[in-house]
C-alpha atoms as a PDB file:
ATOM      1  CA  UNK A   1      -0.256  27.485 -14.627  1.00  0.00           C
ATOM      2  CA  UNK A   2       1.776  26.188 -11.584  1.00  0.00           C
ATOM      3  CA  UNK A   3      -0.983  23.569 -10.305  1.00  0.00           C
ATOM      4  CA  UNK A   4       1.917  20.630 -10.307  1.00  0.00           C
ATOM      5  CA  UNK A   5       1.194  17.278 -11.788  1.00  0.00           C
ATOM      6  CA  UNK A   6      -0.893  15.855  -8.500  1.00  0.00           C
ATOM      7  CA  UNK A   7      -4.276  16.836  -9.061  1.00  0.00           C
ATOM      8  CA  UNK A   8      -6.787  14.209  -7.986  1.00  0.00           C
ATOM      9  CA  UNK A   9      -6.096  11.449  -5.284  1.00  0.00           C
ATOM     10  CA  UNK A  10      -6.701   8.318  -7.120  1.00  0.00           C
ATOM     11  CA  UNK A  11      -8.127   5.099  -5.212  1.00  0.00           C
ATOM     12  CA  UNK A  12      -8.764   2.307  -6.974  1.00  0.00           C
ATOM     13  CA  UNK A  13     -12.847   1.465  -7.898  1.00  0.00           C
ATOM     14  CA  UNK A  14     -13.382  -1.998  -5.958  1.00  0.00           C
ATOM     15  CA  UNK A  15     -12.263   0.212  -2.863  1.00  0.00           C
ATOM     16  CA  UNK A  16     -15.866   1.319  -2.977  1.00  0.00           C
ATOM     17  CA  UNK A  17     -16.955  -2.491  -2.232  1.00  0.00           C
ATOM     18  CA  UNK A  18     -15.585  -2.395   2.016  1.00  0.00           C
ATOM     19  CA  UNK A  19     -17.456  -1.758   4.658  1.00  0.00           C
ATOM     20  CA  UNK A  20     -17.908   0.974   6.702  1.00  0.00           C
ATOM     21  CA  UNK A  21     -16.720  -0.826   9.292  1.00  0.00           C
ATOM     22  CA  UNK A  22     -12.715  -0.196   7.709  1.00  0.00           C
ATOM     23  CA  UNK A  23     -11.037   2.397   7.988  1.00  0.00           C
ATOM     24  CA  UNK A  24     -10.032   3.997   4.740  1.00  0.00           C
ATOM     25  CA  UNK A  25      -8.064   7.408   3.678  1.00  0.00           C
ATOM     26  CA  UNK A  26      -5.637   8.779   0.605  1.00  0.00           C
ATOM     27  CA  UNK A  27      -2.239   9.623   1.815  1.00  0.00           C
ATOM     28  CA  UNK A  28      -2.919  12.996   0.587  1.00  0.00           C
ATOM     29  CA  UNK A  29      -5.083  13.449   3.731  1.00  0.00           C
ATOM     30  CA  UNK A  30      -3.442  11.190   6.232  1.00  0.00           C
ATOM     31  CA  UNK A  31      -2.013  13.199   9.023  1.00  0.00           C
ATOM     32  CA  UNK A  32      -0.749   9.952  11.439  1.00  0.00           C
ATOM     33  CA  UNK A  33      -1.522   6.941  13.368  1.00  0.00           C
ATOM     34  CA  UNK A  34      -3.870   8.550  15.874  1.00  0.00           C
ATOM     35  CA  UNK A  35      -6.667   8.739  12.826  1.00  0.00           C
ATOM     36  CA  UNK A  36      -6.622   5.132  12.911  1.00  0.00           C
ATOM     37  CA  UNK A  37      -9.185   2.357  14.165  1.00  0.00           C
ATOM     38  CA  UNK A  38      -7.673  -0.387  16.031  1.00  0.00           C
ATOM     39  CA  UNK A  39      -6.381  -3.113  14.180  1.00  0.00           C
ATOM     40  CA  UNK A  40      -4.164  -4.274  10.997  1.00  0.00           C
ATOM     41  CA  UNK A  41      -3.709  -1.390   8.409  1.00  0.00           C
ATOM     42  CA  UNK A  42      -3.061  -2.071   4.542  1.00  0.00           C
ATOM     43  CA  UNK A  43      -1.242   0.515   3.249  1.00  0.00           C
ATOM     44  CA  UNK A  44      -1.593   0.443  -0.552  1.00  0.00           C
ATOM     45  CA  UNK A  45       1.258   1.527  -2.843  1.00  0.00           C
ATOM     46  CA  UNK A  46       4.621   1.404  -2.301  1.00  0.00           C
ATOM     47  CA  UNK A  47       6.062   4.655  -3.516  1.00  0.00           C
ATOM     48  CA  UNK A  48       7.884   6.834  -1.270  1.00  0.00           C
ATOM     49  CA  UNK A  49       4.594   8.605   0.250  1.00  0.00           C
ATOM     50  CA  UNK A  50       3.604   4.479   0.944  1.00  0.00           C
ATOM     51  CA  UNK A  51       6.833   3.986   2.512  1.00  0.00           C
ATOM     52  CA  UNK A  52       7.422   6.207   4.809  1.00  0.00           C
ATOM     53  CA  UNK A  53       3.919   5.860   5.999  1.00  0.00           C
ATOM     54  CA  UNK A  54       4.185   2.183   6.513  1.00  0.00           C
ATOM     55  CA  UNK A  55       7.235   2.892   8.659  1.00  0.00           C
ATOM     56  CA  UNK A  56       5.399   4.770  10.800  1.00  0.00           C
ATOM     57  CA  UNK A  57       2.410   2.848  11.083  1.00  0.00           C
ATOM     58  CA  UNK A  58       4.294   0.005  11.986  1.00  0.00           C
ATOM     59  CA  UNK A  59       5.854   1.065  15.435  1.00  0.00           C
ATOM     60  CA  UNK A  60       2.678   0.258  16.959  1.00  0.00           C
ATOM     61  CA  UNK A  61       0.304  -2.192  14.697  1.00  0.00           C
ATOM     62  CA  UNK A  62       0.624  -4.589  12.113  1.00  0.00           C
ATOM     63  CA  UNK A  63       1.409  -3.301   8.670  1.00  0.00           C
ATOM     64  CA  UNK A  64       0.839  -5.100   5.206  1.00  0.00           C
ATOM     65  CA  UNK A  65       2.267  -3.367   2.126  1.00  0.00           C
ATOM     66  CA  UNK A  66       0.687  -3.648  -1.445  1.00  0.00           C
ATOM     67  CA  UNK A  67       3.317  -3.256  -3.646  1.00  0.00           C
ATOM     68  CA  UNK A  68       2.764  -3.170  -7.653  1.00  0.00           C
ATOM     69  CA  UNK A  69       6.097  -3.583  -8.465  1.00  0.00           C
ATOM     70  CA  UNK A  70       9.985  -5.124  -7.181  1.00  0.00           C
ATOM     71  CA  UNK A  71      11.057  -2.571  -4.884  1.00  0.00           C
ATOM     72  CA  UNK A  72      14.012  -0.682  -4.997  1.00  0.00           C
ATOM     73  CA  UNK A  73      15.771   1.018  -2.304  1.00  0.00           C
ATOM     74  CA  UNK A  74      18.815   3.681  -2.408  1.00  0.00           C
ATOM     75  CA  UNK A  75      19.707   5.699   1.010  1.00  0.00           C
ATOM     76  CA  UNK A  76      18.521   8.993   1.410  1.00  0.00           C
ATOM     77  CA  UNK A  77      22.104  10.296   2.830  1.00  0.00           C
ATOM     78  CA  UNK A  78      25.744   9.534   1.840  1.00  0.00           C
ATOM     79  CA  UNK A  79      28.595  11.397   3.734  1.00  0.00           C
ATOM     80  CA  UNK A  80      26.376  13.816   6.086  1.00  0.00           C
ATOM     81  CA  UNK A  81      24.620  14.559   2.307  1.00  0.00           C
ATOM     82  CA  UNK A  82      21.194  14.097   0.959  1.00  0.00           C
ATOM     83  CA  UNK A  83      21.122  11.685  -1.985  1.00  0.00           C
ATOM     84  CA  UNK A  84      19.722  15.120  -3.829  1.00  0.00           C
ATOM     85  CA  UNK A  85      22.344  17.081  -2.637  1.00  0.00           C
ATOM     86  CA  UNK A  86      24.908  14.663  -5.357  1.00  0.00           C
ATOM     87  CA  UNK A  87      22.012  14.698  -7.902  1.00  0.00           C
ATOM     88  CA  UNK A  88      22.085  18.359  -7.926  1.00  0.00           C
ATOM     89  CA  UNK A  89      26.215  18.836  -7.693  1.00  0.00           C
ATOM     90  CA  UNK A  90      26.359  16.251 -10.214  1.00  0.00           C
ATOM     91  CA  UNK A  91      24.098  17.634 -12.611  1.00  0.00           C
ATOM     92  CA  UNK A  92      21.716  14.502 -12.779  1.00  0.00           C
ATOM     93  CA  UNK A  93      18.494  16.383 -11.938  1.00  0.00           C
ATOM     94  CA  UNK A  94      19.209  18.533 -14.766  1.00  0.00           C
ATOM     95  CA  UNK A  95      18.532  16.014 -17.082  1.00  0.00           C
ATOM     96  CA  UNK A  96      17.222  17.078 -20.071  1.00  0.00           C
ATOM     97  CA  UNK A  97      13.667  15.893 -21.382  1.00  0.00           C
ATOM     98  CA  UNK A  98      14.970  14.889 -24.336  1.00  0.00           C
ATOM     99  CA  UNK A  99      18.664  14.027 -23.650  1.00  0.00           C
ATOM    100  CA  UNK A 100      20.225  10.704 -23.610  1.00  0.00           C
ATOM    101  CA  UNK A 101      20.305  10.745 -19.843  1.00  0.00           C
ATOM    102  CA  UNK A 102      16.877  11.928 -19.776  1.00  0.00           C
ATOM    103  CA  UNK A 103      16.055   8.736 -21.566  1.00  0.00           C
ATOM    104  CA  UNK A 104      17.740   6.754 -19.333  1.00  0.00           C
ATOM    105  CA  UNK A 105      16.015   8.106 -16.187  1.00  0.00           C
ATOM    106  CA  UNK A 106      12.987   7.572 -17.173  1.00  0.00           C
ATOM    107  CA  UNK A 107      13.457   4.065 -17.894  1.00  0.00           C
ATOM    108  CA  UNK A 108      14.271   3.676 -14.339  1.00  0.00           C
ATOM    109  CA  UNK A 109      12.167   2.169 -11.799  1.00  0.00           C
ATOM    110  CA  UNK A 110      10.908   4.183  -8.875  1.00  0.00           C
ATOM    111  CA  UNK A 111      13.410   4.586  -5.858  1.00  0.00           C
ATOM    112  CA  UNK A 112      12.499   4.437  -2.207  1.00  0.00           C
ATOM    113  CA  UNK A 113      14.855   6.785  -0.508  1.00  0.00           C
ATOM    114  CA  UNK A 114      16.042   5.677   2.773  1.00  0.00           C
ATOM    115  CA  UNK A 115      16.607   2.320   4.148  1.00  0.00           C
ATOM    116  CA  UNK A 116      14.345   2.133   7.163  1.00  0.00           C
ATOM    117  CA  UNK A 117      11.452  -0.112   5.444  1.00  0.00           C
ATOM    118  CA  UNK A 118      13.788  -2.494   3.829  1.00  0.00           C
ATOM    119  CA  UNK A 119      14.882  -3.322   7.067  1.00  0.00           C
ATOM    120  CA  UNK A 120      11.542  -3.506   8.910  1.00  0.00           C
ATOM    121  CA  UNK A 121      10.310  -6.123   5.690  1.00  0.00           C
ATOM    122  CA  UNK A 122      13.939  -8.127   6.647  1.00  0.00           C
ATOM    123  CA  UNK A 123      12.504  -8.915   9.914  1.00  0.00           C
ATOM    124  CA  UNK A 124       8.693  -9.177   9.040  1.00  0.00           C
ATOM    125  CA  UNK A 125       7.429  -5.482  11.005  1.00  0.00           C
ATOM    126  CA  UNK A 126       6.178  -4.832   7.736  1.00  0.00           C
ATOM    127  CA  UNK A 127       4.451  -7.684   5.908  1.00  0.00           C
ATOM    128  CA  UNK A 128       4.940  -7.625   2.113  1.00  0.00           C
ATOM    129  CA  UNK A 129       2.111  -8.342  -0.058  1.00  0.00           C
ATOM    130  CA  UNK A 130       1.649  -8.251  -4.315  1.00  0.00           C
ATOM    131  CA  UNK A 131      -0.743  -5.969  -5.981  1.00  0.00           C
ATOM    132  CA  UNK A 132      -4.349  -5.427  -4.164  1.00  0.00           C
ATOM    133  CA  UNK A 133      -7.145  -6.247  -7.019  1.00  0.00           C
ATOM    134  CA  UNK A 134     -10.175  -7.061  -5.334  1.00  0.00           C
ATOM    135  CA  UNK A 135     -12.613  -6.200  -1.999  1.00  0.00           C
ATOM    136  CA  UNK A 136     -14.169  -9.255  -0.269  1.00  0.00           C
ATOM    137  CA  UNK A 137     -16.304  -7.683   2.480  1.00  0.00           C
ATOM    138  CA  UNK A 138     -13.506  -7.040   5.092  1.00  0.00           C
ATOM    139  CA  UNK A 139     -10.636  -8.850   3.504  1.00  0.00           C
ATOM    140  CA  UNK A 140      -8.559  -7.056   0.479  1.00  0.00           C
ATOM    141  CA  UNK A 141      -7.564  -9.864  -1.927  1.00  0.00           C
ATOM    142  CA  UNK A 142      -4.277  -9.764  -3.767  1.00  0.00           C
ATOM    143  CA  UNK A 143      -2.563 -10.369  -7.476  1.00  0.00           C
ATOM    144  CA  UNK A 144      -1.201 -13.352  -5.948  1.00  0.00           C
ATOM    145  CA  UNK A 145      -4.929 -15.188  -4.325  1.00  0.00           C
ATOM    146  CA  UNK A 146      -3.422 -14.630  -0.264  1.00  0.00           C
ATOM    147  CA  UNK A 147      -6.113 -12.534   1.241  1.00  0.00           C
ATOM    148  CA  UNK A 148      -5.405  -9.855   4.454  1.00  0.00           C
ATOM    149  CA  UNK A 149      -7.905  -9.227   7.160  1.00  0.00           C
ATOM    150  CA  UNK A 150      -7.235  -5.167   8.231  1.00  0.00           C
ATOM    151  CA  UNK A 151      -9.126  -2.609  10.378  1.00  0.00           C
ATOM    152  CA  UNK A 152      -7.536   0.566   7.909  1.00  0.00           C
ATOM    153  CA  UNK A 153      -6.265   1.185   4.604  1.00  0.00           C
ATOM    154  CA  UNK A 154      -4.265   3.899   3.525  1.00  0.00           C
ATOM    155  CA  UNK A 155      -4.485   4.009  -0.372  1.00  0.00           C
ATOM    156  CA  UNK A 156      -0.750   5.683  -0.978  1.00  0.00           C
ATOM    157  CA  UNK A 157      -2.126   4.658  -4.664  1.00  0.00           C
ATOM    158  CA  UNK A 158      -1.054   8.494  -6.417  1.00  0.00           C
ATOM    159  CA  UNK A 159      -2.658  11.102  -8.573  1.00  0.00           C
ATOM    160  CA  UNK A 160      -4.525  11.566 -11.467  1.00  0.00           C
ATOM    161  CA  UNK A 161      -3.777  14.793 -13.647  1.00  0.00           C
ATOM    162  CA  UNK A 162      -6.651  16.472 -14.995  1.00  0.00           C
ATOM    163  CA  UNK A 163      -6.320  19.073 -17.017  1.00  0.00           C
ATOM    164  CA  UNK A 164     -10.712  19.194 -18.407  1.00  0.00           C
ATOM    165  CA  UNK A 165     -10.694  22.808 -17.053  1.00  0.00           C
ATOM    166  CA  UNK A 166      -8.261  24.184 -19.586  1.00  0.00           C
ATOM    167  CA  UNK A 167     -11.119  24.779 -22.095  1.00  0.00           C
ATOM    168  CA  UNK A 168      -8.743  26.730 -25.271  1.00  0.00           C
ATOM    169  CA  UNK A 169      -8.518  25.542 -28.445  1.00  0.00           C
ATOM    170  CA  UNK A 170      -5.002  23.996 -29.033  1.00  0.00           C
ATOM    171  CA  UNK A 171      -3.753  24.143 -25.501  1.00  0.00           C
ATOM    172  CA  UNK A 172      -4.042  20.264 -24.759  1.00  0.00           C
ATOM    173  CA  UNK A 173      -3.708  17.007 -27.207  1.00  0.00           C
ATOM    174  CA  UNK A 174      -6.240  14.206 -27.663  1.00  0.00           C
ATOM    175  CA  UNK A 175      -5.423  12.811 -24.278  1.00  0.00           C
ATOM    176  CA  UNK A 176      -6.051  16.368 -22.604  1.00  0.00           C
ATOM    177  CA  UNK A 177      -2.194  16.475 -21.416  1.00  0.00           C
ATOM    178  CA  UNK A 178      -0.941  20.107 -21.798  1.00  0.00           C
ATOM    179  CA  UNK A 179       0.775  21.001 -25.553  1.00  0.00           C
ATOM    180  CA  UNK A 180       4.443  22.703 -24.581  1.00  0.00           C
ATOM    181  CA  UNK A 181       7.746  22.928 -25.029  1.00  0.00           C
ATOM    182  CA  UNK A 182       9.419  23.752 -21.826  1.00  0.00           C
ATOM    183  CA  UNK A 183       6.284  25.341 -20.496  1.00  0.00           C
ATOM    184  CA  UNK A 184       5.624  27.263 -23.169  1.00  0.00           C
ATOM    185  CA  UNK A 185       2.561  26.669 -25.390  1.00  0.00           C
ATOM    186  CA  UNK A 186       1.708  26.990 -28.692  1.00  0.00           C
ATOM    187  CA  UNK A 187      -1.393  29.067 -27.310  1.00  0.00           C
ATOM    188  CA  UNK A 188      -0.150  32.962 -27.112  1.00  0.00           C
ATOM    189  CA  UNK A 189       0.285  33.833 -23.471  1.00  0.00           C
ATOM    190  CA  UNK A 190      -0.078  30.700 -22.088  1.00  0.00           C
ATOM    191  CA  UNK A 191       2.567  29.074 -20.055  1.00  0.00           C
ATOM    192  CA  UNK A 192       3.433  26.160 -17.532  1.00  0.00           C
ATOM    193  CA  UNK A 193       5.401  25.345 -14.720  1.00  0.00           C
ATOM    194  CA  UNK A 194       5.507  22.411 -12.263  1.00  0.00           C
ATOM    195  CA  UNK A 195       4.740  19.690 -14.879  1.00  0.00           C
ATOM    196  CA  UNK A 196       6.441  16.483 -14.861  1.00  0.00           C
ATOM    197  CA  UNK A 197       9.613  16.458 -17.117  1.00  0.00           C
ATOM    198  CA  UNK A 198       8.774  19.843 -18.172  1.00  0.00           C
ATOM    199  CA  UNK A 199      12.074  20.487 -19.235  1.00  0.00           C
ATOM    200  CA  UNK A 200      14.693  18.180 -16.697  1.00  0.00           C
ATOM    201  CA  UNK A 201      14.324  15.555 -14.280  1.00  0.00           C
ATOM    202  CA  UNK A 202      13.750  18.468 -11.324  1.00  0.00           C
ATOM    203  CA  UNK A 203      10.914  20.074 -13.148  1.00  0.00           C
ATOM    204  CA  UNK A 204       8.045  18.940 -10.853  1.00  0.00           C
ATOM    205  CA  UNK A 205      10.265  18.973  -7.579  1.00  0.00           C
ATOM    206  CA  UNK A 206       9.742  21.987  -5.405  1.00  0.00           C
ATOM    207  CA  UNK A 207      13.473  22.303  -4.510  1.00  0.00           C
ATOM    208  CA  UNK A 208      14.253  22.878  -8.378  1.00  0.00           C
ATOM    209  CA  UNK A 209      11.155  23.755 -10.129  1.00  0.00           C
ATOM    210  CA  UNK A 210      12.449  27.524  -9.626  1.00  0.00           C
ATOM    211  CA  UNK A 211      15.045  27.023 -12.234  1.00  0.00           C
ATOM    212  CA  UNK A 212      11.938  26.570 -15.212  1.00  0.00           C
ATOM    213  CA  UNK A 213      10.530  29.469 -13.487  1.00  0.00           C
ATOM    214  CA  UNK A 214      13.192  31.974 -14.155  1.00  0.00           C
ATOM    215  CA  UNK A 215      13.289  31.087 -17.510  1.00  0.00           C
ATOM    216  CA  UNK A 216       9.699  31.242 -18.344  1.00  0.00           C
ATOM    217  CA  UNK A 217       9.748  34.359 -16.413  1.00  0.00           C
ATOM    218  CA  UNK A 218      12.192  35.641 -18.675  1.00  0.00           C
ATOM    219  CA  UNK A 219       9.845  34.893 -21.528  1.00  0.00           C
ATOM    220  CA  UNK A 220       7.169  36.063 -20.376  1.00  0.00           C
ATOM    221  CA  UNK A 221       8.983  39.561 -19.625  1.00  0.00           C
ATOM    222  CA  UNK A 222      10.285  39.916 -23.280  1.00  0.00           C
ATOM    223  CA  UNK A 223       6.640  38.495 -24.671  1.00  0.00           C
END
């Protein structure tokens, strides 16, 4: 199976509670600013899909930012060199599931590559705002009690992976996550690729996810 890990958009349940009047899409299906009512846009989730979107958004309207978490910000190019381009030459994407280095990845906070919405926040183009918990008829209500009146939200809130339609005995544990060991499963025949930390740090990126492949296709020719 090569589905990846991003299977359904998730969007939080109180987002249910706005109006019609507002505006509201996953980043999965936002295309760019031109979908957009007039007016304030939230965007919701401050990963890198949130990011980059709220840079965008914020050339011509005001932008708030829902963030969960402290946000952390490396550049996305050193030297003429994407940041990936070192993480692959140094070995760091290799990282094995289970290696010390591994470990220490995935201890790490989430990175926002590139250094364009850290400066936009520095000078108030983007407005900063805590976790989003709660709908009051137009207004989205924070961790922190402030409040935001907006025309849009973009809910850059991530995936859910659902894995229900695997229906074989032994292929998935008692939280329905896939049983493997670098993509291969205890079930005869069955194999995965694309899942997170399948067997490195690269697994579930599309510039290095053909590295599991050649090995599982190497299995699978000598199974």
């Amino acid at each position: 199976m090569s589905t990846g890990p991003f299977h359904t958009p998730f969007i939080p349940g109180f987002a249910s509670g706005l109006p019609d009047e507002i505006y509201q899409t996953h980043s999965s299906t936002y295309r760019n600013p031109g979908e957009l009512r007039d007016g304030p846009v939230l965007v919701v989730g401050a990963g890198n899909s949130g990011a980059q979107i709220a840079v965008e958004l914020s050339r011509e309207r005001l932008v708030y930012l829902s963030a969960g978490s402290e946000l952390h910000f490396k550049p996305l190019y050193a030297l003429s060199k994407s940041i990936f381009w070192y993480l692959d030459l140094f070995g760091i994407i290799y990282a094995g599931t289970d290696s010390l280095a591994g470990s220490w990845l995935k201890k790490q906070p989430e990175i926002i590559y590139g250094l364009e919405l850290k400066s936009l926040l520095a000078v108030q183009k983007v407005l900063l705002k805590p976790r989003a918990v709660e709908a009051r008829k137009n207004r989205i209500v924070f961790e922190n009690g402030t409040d935001a009146e907006v025309s849009n939200i973009v809910w850059a809130t991530g995936y859910r992976s659902d894995y229900r339609w695997i229906q074989i005995d032994g292929a998935t544990d008692s939280q329905g996550k896939p049983i493997h060991r670098g993509g291969v499963s205890p079930v005869s025949g069955l194999y995965y690729l694309g899942l997170p930390w399948q067997s490195s740090r690269g697994s579930a990126l599309l510039g290095w996810v053909g590295r599991d492949a050649s090995k599982l296709a190497e299995k699978i020719r000598i199974y």
